[in-house]
N, C-alpha and C. Protein backbone atom coordinates (compact mmCIF):
# COMPACT_ATOMS: atom_id res chain seq x y z
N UNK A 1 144.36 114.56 109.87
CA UNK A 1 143.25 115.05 110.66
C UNK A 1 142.57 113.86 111.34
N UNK A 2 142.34 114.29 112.71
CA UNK A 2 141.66 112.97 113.37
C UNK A 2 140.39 113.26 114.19
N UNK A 3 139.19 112.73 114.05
CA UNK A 3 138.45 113.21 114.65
C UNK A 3 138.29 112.79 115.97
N UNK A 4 138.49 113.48 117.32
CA UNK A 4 138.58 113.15 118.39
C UNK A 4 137.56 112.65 119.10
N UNK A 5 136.24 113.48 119.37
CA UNK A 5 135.05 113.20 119.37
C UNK A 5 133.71 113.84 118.22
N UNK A 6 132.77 112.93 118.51
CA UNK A 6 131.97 113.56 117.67
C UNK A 6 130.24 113.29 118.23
N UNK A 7 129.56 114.02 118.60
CA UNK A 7 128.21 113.82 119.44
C UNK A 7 127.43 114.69 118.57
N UNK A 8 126.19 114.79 119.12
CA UNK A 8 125.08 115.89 118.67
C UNK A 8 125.47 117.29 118.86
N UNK A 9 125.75 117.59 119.64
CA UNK A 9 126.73 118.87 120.35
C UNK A 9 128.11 119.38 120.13
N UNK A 10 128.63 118.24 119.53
CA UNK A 10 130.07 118.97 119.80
C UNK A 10 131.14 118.10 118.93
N UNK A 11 131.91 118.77 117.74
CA UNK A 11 132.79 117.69 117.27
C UNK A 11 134.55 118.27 117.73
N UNK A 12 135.25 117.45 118.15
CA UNK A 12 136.71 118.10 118.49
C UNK A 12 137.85 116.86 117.38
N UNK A 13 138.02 117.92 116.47
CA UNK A 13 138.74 117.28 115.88
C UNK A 13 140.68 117.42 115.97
N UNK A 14 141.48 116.65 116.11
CA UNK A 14 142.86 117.54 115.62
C UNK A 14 143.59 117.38 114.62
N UNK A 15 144.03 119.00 114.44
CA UNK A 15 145.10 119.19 113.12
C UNK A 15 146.14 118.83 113.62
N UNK A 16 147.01 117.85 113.00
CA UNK A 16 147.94 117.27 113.66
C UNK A 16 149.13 118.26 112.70
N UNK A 17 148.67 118.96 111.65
CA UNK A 17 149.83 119.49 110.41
C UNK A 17 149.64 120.87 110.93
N UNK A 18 148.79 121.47 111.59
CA UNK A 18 148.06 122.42 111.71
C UNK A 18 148.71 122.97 113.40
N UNK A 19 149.20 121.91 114.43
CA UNK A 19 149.17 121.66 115.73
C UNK A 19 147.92 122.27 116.28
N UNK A 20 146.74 121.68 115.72
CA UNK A 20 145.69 122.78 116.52
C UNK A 20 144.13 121.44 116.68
N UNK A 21 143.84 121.78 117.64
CA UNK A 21 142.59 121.34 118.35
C UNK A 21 141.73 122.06 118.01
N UNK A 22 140.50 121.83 116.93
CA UNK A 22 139.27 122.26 116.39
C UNK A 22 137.80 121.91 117.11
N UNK A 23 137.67 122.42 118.01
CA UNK A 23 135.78 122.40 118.58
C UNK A 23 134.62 123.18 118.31
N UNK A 24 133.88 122.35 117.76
CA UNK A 24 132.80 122.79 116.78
C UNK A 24 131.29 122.63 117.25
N UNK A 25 130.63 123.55 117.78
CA UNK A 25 129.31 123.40 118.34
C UNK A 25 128.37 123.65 117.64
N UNK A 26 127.68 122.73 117.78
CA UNK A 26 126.55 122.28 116.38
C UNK A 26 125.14 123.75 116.95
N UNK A 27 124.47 123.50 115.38
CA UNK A 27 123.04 124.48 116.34
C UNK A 27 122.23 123.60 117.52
N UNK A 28 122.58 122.00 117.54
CA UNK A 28 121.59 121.89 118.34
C UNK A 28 121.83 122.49 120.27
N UNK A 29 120.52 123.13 120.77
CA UNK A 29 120.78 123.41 121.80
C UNK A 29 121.17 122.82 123.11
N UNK A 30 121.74 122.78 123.93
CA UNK A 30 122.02 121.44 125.52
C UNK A 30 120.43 121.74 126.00
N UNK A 31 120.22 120.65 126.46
CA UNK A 31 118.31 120.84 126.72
C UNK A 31 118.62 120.99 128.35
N UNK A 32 120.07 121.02 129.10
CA UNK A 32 119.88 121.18 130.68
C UNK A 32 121.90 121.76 130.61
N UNK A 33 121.63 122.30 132.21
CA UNK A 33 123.15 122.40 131.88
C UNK A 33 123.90 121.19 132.69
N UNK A 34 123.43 119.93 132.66
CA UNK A 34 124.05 118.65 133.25
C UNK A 34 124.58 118.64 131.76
N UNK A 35 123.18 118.12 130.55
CA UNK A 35 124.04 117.96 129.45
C UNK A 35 125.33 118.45 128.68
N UNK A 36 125.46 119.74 129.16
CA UNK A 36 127.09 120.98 128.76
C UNK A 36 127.45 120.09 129.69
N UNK A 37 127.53 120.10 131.08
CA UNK A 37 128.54 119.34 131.39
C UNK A 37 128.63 117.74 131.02
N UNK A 38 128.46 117.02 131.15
CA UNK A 38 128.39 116.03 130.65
C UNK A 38 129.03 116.09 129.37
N UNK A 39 128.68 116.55 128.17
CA UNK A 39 129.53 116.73 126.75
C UNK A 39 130.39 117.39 127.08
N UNK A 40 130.83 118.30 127.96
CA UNK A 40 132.09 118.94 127.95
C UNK A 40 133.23 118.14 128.83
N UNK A 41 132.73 117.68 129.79
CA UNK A 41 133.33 116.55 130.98
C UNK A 41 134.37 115.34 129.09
N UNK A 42 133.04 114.82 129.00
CA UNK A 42 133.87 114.18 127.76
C UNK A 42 134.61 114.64 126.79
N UNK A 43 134.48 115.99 126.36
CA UNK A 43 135.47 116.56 126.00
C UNK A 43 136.76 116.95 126.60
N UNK A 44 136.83 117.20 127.58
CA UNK A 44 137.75 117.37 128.61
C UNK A 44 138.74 115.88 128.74
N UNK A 45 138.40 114.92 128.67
CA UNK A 45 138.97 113.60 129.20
C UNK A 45 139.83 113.62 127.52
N UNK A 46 139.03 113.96 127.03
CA UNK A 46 140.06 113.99 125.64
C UNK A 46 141.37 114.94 125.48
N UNK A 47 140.91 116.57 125.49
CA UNK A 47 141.69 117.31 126.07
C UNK A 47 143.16 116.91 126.77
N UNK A 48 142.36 116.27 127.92
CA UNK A 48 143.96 116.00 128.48
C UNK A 48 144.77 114.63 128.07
N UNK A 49 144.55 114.12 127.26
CA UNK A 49 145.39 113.31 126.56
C UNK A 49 145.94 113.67 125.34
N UNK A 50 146.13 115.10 125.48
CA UNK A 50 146.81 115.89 124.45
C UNK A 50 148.16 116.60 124.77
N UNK A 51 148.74 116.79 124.27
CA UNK A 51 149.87 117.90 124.97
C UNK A 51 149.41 119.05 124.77
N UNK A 52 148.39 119.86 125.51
CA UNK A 52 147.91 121.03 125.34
C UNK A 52 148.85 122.17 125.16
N UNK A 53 150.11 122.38 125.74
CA UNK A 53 150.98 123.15 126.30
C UNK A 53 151.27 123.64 124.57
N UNK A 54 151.46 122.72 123.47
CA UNK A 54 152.00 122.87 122.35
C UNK A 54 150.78 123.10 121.50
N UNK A 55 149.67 122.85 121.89
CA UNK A 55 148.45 123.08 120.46
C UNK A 55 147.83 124.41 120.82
N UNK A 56 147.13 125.00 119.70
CA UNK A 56 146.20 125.79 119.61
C UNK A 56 145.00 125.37 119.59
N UNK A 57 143.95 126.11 119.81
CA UNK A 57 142.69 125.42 119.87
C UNK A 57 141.80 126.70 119.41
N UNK A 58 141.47 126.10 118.53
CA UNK A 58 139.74 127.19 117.79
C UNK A 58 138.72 126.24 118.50
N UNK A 59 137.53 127.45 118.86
CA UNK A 59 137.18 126.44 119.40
C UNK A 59 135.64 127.48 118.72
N UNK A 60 135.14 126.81 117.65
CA UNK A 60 134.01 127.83 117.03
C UNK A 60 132.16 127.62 117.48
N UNK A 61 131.93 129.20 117.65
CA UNK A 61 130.33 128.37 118.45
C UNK A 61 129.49 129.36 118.11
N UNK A 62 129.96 129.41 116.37
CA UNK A 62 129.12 130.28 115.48
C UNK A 62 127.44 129.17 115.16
N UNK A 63 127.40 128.10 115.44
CA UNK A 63 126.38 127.91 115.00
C UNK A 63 125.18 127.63 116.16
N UNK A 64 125.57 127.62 117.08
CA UNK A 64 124.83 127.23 118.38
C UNK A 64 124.00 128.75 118.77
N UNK A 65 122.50 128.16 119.41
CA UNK A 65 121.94 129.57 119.87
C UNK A 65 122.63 130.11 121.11
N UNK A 66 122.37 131.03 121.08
CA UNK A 66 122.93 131.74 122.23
C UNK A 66 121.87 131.81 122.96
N UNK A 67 123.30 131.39 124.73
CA UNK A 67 121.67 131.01 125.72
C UNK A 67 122.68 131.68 127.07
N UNK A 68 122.07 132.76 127.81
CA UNK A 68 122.34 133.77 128.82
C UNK A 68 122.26 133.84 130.34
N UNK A 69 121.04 132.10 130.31
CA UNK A 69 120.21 132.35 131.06
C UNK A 69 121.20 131.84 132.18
N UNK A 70 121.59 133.05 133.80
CA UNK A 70 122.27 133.26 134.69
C UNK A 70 122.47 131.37 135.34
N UNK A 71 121.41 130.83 135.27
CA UNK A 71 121.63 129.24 135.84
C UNK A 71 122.36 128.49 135.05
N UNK A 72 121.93 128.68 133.71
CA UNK A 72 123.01 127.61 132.93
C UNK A 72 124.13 128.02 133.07
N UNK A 73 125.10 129.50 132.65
CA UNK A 73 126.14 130.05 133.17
C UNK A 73 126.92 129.40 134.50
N UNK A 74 125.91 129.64 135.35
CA UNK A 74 126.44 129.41 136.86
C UNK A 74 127.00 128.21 136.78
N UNK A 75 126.09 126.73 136.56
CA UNK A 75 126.27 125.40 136.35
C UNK A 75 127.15 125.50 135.52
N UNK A 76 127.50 125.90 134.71
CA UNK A 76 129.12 125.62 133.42
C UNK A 76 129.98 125.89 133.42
N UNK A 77 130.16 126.67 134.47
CA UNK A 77 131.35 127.72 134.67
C UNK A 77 133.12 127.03 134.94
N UNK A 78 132.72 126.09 135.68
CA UNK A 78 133.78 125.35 136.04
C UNK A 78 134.01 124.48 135.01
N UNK A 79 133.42 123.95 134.20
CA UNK A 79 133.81 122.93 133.05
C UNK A 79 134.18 123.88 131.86
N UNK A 80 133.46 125.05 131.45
CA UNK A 80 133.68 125.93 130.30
C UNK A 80 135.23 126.65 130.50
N UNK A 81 135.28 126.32 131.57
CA UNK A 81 137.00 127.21 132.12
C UNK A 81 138.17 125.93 131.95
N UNK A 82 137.68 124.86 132.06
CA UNK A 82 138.51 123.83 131.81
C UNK A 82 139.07 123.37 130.45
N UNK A 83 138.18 123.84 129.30
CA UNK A 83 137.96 123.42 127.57
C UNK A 83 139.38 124.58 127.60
N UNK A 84 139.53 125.46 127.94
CA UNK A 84 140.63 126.38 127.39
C UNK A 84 141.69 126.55 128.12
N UNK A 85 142.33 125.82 129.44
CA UNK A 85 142.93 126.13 130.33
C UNK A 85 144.14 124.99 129.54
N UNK A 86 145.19 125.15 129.44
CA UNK A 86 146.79 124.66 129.32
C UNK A 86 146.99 124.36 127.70
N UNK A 87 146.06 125.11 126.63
CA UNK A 87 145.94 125.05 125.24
C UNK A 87 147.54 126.24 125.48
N UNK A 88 148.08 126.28 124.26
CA UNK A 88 149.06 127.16 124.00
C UNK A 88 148.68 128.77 123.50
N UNK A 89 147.28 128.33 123.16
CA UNK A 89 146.74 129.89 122.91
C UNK A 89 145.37 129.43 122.11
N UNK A 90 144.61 130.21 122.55
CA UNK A 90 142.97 129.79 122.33
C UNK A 90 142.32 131.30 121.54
N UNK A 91 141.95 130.73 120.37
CA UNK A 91 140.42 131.45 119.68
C UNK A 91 139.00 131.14 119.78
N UNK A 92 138.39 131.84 119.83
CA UNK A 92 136.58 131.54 120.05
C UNK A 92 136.37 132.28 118.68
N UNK A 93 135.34 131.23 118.14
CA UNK A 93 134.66 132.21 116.88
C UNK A 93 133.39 132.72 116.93
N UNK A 94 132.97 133.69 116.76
CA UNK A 94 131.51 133.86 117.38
C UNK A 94 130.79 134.29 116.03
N UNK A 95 129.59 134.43 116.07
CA UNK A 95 128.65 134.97 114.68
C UNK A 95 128.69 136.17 114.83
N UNK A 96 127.83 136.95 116.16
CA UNK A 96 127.67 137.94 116.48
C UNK A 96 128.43 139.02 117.14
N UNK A 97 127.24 140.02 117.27
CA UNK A 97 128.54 141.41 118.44
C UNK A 97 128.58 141.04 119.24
N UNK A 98 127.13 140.60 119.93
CA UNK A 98 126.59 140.32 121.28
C UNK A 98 126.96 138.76 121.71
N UNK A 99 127.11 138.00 121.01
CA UNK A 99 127.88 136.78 121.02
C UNK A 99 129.61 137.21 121.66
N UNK A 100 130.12 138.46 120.83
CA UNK A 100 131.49 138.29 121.17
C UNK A 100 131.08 139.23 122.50
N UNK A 101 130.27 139.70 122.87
CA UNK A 101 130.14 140.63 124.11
C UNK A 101 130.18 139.37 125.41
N UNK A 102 128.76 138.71 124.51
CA UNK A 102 128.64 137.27 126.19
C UNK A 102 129.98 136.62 126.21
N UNK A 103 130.65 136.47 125.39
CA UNK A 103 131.70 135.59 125.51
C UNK A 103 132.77 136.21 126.17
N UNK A 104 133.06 137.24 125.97
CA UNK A 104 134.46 138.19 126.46
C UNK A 104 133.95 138.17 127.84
N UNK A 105 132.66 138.89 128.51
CA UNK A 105 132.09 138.69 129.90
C UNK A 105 132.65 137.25 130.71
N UNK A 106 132.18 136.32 129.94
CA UNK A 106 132.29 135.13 130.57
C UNK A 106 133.80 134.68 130.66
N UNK A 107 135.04 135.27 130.08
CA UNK A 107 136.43 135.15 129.89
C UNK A 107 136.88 135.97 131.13
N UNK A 108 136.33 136.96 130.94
CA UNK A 108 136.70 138.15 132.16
C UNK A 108 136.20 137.72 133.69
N UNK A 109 135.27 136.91 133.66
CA UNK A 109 134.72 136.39 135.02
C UNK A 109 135.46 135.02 135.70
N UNK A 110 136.41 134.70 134.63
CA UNK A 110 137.27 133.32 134.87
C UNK A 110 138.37 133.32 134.44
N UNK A 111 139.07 134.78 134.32
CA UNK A 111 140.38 135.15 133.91
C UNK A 111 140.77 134.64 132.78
N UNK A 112 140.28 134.34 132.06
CA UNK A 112 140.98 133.66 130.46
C UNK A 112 141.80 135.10 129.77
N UNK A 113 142.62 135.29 129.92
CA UNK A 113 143.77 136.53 129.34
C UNK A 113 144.43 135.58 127.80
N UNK A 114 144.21 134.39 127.99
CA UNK A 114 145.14 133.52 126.90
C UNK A 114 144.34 133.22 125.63
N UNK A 115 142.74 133.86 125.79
CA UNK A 115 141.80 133.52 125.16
C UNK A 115 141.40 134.45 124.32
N UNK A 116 141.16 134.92 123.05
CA UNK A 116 140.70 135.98 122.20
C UNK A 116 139.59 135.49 121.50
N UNK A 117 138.44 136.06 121.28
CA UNK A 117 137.42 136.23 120.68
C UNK A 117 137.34 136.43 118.92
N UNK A 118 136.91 136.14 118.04
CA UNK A 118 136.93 136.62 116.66
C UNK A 118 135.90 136.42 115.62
N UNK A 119 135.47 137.48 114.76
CA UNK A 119 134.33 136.63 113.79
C UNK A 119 134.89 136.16 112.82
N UNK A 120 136.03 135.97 112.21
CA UNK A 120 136.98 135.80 110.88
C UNK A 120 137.50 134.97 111.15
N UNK A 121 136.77 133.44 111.15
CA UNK A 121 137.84 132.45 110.65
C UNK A 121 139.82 132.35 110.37
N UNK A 122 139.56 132.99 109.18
CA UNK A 122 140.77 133.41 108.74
C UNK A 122 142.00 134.56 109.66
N UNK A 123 141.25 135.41 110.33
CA UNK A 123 142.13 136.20 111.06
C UNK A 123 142.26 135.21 112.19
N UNK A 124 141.04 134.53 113.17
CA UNK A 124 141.15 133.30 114.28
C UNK A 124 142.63 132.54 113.72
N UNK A 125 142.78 132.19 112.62
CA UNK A 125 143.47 131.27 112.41
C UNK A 125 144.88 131.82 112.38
N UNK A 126 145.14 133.00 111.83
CA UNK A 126 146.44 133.47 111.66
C UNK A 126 146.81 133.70 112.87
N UNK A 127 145.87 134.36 114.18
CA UNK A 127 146.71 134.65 115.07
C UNK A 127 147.11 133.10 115.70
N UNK A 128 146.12 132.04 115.52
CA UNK A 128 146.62 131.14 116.01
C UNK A 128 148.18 130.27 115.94
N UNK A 129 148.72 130.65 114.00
CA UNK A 129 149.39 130.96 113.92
C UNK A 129 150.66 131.30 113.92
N UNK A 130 150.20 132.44 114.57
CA UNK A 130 151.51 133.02 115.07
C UNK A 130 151.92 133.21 116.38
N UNK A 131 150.85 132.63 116.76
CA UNK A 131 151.06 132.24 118.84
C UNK A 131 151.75 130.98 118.79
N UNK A 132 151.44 130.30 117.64
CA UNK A 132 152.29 129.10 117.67
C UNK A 132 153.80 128.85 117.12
N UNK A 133 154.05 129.80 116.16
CA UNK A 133 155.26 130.26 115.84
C UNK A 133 156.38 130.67 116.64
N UNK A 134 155.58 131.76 117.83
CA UNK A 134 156.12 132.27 118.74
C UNK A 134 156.59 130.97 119.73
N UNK A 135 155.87 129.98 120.29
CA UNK A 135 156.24 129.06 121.21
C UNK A 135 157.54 128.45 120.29
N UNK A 136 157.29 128.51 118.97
CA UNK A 136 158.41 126.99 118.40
C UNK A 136 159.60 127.87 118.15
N UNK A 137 159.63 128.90 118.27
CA UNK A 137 161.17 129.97 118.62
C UNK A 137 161.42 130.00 120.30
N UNK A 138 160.56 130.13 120.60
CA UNK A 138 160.97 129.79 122.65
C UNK A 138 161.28 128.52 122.65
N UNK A 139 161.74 127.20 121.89
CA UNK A 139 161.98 126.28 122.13
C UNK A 139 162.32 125.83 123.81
N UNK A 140 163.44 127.00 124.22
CA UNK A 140 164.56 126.90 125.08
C UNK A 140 163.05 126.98 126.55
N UNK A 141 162.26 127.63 126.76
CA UNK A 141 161.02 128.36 127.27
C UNK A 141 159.95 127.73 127.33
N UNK A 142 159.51 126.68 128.50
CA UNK A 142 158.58 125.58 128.61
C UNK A 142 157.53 126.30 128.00
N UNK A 143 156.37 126.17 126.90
CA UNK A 143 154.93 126.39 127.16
C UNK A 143 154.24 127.08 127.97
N UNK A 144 154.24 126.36 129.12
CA UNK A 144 153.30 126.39 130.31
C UNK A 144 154.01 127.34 130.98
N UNK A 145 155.17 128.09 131.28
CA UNK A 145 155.33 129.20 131.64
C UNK A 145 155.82 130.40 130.44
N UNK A 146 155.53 130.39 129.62
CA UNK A 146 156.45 131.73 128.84
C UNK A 146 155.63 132.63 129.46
N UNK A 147 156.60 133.48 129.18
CA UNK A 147 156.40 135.39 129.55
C UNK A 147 155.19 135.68 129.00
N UNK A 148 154.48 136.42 129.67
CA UNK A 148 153.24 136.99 128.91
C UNK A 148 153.52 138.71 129.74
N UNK A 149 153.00 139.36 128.81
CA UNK A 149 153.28 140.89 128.96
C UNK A 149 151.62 141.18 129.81
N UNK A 150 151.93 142.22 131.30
CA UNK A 150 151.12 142.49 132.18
C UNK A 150 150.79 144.14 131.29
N UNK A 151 151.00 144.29 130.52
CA UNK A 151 150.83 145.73 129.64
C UNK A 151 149.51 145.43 128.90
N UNK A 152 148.11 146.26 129.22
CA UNK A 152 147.09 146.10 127.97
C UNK A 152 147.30 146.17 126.73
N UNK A 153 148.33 147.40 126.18
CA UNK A 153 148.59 147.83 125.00
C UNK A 153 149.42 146.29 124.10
N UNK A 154 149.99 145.60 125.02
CA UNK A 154 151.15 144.96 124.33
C UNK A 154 150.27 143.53 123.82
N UNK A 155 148.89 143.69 124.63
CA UNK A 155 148.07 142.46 124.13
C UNK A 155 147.28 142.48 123.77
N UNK A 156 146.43 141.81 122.03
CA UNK A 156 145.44 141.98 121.08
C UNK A 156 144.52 142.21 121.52
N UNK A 157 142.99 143.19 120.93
CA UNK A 157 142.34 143.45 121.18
C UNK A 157 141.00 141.92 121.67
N UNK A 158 140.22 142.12 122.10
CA UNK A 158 139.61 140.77 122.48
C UNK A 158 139.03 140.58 121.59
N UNK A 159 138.41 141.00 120.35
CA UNK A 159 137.45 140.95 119.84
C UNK A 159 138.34 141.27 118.17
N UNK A 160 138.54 140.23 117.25
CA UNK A 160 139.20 140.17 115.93
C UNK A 160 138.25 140.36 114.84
């Protein structure tokens, strides 16, 4: 286990036994949304010195308040879409309903289809899993393009 970064805001650690990228958002709140970007910008520079294509990434933000307000959104949008974009398959852990409600909204407004929502640790982790299981049998099947099914039914509910 290595800890990648670690700030007031945000620790990203990786399971290297695990293949998975762990981001962990503390309760303290971003006092502007320069600061999200800014901690996420640096998270990001880390990010891509990863082989994303092969890791999973939990990325848990059960302890942070939840904050709605339409400006911070607006300002984050482009960096919050970047933390989950070329991972091999992404979990969010949330506390709440309404947590997994803002979060699924904000997935649906920036196409994240690769991204699932969950309050169970333990279920987050299995599907992670087995999304990763699935890539290390596609050996033959780059990452960055496997098949993904255009069928709702054939893909997990958003919310675990």
């Amino acid at each position: 286990m290595s800890v990648l970064l670690q700030n007031e805001h945000l620790t990203v650690i990786l399971q290297e036994d695990l293949a998975l990228v762990r981001s962990t958002r503390s309760e303290v709140p971003y006092p502007s949304p320069d600061d999200f970007i800014r901690v996420h910008t640096e998270a990001l520079t880390i990010y891509e010195s990863l082989d994303r294509a092969s890791l999973g990434h939990l990325i848990d933000l059960r302890q942070p308040p939840m904050n709605n307000d339409p400006a911070f959104e607006a300002a984050t949008m482009r960096t919050r879409s970047m933390l989950v974009q070329e991972f091999a398959c992404v979990a969010i852990l949330v506390r709440t309903a309404v947590g997994a409600l803002q979060v699924n909204r904000l997935l649906r407004e920036e196409n994240n289809d690769n991204v699932f929502v969950f309050h169970d640790e333990e279920v987050a982790m299995g599907y992670l899993r087995g999304e990763l299981r699935k890539l290390g049998r596609r050996s033959s099947t780059p990452p960055a393009v496997r098949p993904r099914s255009s069928n709702p039914a054939a893909r997990p509910a958003r919310v675990r």
